[in-house]
N, C-alpha and C. Protein backbone atom coordinates (compact mmCIF):
# COMPACT_ATOMS: atom_id res chain seq x y z
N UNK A 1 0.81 -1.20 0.00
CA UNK A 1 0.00 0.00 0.00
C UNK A 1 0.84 1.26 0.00
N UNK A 2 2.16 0.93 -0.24
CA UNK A 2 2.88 2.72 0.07
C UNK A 2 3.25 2.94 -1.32
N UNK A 3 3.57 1.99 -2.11
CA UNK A 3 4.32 2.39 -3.30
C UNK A 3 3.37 2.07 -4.87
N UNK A 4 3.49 3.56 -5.43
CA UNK A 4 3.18 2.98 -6.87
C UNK A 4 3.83 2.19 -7.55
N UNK A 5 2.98 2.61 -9.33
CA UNK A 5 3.92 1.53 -10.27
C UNK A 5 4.98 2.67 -10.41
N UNK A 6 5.09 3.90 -10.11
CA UNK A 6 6.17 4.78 -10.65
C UNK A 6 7.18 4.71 -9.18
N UNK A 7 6.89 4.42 -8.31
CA UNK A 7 7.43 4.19 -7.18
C UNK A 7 7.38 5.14 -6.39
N UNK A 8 6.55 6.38 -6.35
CA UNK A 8 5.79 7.48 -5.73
C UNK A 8 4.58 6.68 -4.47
N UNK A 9 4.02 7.60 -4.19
CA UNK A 9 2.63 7.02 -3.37
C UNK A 9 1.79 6.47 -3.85
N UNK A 10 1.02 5.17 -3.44
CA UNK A 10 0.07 4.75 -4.28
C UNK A 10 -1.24 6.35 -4.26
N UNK A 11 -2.28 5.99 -5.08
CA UNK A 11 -3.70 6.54 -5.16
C UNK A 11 -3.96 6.55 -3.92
N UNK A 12 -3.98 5.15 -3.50
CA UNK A 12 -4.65 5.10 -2.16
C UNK A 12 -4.28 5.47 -0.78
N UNK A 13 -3.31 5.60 -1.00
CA UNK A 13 -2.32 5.77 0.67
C UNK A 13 -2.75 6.52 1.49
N UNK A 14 -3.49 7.40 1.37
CA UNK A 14 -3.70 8.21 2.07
C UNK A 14 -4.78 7.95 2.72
N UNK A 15 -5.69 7.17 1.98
CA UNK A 15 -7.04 5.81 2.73
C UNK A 15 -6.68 5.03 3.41
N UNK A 16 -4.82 4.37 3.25
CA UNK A 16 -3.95 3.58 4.22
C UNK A 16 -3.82 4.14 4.92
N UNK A 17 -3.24 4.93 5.35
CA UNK A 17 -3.29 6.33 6.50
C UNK A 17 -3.94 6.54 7.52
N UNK A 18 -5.27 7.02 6.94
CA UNK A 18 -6.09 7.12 7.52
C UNK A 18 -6.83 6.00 8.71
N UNK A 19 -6.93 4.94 7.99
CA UNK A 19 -7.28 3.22 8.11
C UNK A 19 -6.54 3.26 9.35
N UNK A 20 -5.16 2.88 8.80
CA UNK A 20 -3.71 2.69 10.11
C UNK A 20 -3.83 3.30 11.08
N UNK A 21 -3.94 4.52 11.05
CA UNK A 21 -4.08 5.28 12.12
C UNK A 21 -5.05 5.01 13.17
N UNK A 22 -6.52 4.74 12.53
CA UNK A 22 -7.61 4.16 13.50
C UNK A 22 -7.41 3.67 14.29
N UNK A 23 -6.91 1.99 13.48
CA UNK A 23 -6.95 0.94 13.66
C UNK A 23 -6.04 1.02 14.70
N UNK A 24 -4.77 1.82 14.92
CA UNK A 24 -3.87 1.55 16.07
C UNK A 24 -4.28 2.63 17.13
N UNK A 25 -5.61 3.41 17.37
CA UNK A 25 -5.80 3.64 18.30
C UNK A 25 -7.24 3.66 18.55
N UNK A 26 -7.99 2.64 17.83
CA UNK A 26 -9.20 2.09 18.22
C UNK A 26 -9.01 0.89 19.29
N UNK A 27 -10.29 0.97 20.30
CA UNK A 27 -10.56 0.02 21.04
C UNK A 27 -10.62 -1.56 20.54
N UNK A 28 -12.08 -1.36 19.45
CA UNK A 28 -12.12 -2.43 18.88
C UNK A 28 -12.19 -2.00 17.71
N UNK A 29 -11.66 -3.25 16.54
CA UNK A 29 -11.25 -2.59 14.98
C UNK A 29 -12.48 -2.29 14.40
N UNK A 30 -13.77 -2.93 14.91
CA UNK A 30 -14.66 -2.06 13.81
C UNK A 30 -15.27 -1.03 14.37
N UNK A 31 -15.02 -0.17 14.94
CA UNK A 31 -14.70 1.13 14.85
C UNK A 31 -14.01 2.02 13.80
N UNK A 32 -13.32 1.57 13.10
CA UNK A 32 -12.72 1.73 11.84
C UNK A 32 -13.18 1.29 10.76
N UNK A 33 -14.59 0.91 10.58
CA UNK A 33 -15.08 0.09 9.71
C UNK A 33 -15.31 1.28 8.23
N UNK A 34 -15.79 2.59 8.77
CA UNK A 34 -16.00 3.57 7.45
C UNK A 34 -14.26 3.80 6.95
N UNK A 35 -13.52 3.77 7.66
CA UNK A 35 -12.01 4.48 6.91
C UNK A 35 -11.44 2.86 6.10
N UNK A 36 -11.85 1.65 6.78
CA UNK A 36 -11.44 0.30 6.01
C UNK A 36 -12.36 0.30 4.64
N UNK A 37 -13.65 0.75 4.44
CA UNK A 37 -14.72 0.74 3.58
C UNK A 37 -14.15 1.76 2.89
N UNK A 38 -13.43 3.01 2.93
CA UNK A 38 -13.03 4.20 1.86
C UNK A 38 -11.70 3.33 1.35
N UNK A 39 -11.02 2.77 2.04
CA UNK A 39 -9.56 2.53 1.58
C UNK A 39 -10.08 1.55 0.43
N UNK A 40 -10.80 0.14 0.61
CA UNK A 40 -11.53 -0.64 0.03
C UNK A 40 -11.87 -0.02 -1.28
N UNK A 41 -12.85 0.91 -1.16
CA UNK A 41 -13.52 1.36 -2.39
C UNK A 41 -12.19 2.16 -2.90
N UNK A 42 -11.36 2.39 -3.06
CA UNK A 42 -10.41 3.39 -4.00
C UNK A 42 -9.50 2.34 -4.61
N UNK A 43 -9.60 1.01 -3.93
CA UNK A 43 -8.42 0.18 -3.98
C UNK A 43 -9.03 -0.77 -5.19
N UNK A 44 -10.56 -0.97 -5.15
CA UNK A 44 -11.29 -1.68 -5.92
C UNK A 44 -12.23 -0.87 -6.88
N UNK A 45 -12.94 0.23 -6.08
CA UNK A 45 -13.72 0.54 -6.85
C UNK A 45 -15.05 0.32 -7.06
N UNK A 46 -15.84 -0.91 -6.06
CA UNK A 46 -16.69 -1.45 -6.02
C UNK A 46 -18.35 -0.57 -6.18
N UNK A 47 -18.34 0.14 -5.28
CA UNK A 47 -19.26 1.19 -5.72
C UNK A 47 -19.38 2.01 -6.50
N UNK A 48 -18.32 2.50 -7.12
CA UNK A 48 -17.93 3.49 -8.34
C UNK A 48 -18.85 2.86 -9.77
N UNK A 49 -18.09 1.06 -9.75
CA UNK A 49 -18.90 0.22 -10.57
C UNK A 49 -20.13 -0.31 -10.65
N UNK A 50 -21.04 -0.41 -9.20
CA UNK A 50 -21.91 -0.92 -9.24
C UNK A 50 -23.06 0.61 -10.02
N UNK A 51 -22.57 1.71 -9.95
CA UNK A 51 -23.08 2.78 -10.16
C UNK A 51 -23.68 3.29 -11.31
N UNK A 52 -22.04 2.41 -12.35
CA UNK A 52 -21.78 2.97 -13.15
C UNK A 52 -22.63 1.76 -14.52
N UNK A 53 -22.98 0.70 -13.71
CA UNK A 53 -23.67 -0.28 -14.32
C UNK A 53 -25.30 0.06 -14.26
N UNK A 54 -25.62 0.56 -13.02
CA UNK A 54 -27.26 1.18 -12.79
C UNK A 54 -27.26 2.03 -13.71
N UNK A 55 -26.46 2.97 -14.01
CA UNK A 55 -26.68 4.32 -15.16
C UNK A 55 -27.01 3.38 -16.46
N UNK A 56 -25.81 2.79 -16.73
CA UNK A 56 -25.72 1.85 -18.17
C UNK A 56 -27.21 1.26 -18.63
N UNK A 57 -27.70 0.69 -17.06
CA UNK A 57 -28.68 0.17 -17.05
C UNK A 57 -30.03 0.73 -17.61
N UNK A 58 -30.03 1.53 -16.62
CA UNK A 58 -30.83 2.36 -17.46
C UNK A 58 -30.78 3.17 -18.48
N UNK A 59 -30.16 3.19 -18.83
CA UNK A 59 -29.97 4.13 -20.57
C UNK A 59 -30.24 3.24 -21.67
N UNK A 60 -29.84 2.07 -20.94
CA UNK A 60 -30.14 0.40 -22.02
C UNK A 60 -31.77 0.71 -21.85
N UNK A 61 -32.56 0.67 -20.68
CA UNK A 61 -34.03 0.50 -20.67
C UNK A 61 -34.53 1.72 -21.53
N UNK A 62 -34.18 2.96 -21.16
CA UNK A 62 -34.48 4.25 -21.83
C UNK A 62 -34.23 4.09 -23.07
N UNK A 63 -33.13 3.52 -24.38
CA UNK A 63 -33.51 3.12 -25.36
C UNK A 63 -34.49 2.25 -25.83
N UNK A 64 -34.64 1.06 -25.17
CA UNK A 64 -35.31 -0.08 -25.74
C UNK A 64 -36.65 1.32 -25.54
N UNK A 65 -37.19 1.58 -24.40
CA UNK A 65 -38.60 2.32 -24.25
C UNK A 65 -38.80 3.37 -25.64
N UNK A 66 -37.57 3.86 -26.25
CA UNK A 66 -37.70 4.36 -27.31
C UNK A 66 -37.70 4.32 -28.12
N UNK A 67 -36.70 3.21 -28.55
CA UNK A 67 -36.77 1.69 -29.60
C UNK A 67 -38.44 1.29 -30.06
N UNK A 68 -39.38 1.02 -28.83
CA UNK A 68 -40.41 0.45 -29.04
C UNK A 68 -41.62 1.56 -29.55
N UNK A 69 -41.27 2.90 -29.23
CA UNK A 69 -42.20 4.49 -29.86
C UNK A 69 -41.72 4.13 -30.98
N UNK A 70 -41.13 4.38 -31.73
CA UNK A 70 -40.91 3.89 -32.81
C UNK A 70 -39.98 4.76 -33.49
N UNK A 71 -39.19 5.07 -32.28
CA UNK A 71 -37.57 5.66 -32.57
C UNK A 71 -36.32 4.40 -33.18
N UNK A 72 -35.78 4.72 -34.24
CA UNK A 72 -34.89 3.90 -34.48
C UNK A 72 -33.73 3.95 -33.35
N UNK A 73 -32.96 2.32 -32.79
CA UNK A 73 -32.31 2.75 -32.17
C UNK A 73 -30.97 3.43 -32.27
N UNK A 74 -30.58 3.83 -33.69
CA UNK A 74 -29.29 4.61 -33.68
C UNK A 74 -29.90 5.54 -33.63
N UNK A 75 -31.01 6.50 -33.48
CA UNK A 75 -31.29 7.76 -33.52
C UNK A 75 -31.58 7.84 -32.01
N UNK A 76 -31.69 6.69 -31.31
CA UNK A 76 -31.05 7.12 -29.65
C UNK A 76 -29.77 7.25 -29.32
N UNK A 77 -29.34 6.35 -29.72
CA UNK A 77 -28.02 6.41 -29.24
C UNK A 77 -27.00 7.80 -29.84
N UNK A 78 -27.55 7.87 -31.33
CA UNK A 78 -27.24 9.48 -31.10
C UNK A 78 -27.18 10.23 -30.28
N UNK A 79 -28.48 10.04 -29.69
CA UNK A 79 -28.65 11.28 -28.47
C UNK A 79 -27.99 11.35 -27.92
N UNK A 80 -26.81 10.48 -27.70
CA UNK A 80 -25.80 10.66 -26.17
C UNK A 80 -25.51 9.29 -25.34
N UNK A 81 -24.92 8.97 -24.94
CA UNK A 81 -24.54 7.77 -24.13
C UNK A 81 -25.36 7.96 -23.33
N UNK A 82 -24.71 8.85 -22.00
CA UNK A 82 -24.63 9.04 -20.83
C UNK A 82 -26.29 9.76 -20.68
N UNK A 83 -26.21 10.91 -21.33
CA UNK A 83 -26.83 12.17 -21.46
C UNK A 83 -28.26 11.76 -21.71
N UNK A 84 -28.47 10.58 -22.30
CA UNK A 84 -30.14 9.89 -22.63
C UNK A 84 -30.62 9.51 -21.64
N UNK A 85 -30.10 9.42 -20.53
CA UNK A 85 -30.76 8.67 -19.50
C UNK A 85 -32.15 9.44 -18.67
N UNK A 86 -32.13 11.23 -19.22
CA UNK A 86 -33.32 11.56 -18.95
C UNK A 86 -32.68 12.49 -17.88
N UNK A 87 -31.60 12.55 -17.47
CA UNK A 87 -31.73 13.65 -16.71
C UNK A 87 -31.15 14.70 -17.22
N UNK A 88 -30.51 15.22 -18.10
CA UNK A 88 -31.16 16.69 -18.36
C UNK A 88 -31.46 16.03 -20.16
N UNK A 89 -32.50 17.76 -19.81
CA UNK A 89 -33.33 17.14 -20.93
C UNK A 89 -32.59 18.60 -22.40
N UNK A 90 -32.98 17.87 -23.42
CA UNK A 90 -32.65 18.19 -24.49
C UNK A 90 -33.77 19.06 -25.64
N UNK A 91 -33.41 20.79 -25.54
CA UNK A 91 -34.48 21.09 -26.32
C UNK A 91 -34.44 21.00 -28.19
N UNK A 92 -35.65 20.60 -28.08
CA UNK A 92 -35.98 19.71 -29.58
C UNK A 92 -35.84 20.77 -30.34
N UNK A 93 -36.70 21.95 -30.04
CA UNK A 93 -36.72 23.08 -31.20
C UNK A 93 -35.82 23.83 -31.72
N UNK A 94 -34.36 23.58 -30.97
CA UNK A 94 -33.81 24.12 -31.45
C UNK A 94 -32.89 25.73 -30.73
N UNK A 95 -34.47 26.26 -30.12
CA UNK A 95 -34.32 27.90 -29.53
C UNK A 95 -34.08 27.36 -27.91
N UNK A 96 -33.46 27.95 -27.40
CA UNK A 96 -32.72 27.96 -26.16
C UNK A 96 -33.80 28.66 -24.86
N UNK A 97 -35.32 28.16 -24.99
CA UNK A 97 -35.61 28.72 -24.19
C UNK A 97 -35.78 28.34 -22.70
N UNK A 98 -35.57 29.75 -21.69
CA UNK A 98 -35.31 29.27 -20.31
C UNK A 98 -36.77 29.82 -19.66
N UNK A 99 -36.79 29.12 -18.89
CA UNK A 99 -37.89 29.64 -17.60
C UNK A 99 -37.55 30.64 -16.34
């Protein structure tokens, strides 16, 4: 956990740090359970991904739902990867109007 691939600090070290530190002046170790859970997630990533699969997810459903109006689906996926999923929305006409 101290050394990168460049042989600098890892990403994470500073989640090691933090962790270490607890852990050697906690009573009992899970007391340290949120700074072991941050070091975890930077080291893996686990939530970053499960996140990043719910978005996917739904942008997959948000096409097919548009797929089936009787949008072709490359004229969704035009719309945007990310950006289709409905939260911000996209004006059709053209004119930039605000509220």
């Amino acid at each position: 956990s101290g050394f990168s691939y460049t042989g600098g600090r890892s990403r994470c070290f500073a989640y090691w740090q933090e962790f270490s530190k607890c852990y050697a002046e906690a009573d009992v170790p899970s007391q340290c359970r949120l700074q072991a859970d941050d070091y975890l997630e930077c080291l893996h990533h686990t939530k970053e991904i499960a996140h990043a699969k719910a978005v996917k997810a739904e942008f997959i459903k948000q096409a097919e739902h548009h797929a089936k109006e009787g949008r072709k689906v490359a004229d969704v996926l035009a719309d945007g990867v990310i950006v289709g999923v409905g939260l911000i929305q996209r004006d059709q006409g053209g004119e930039g109007k605000h509220k």
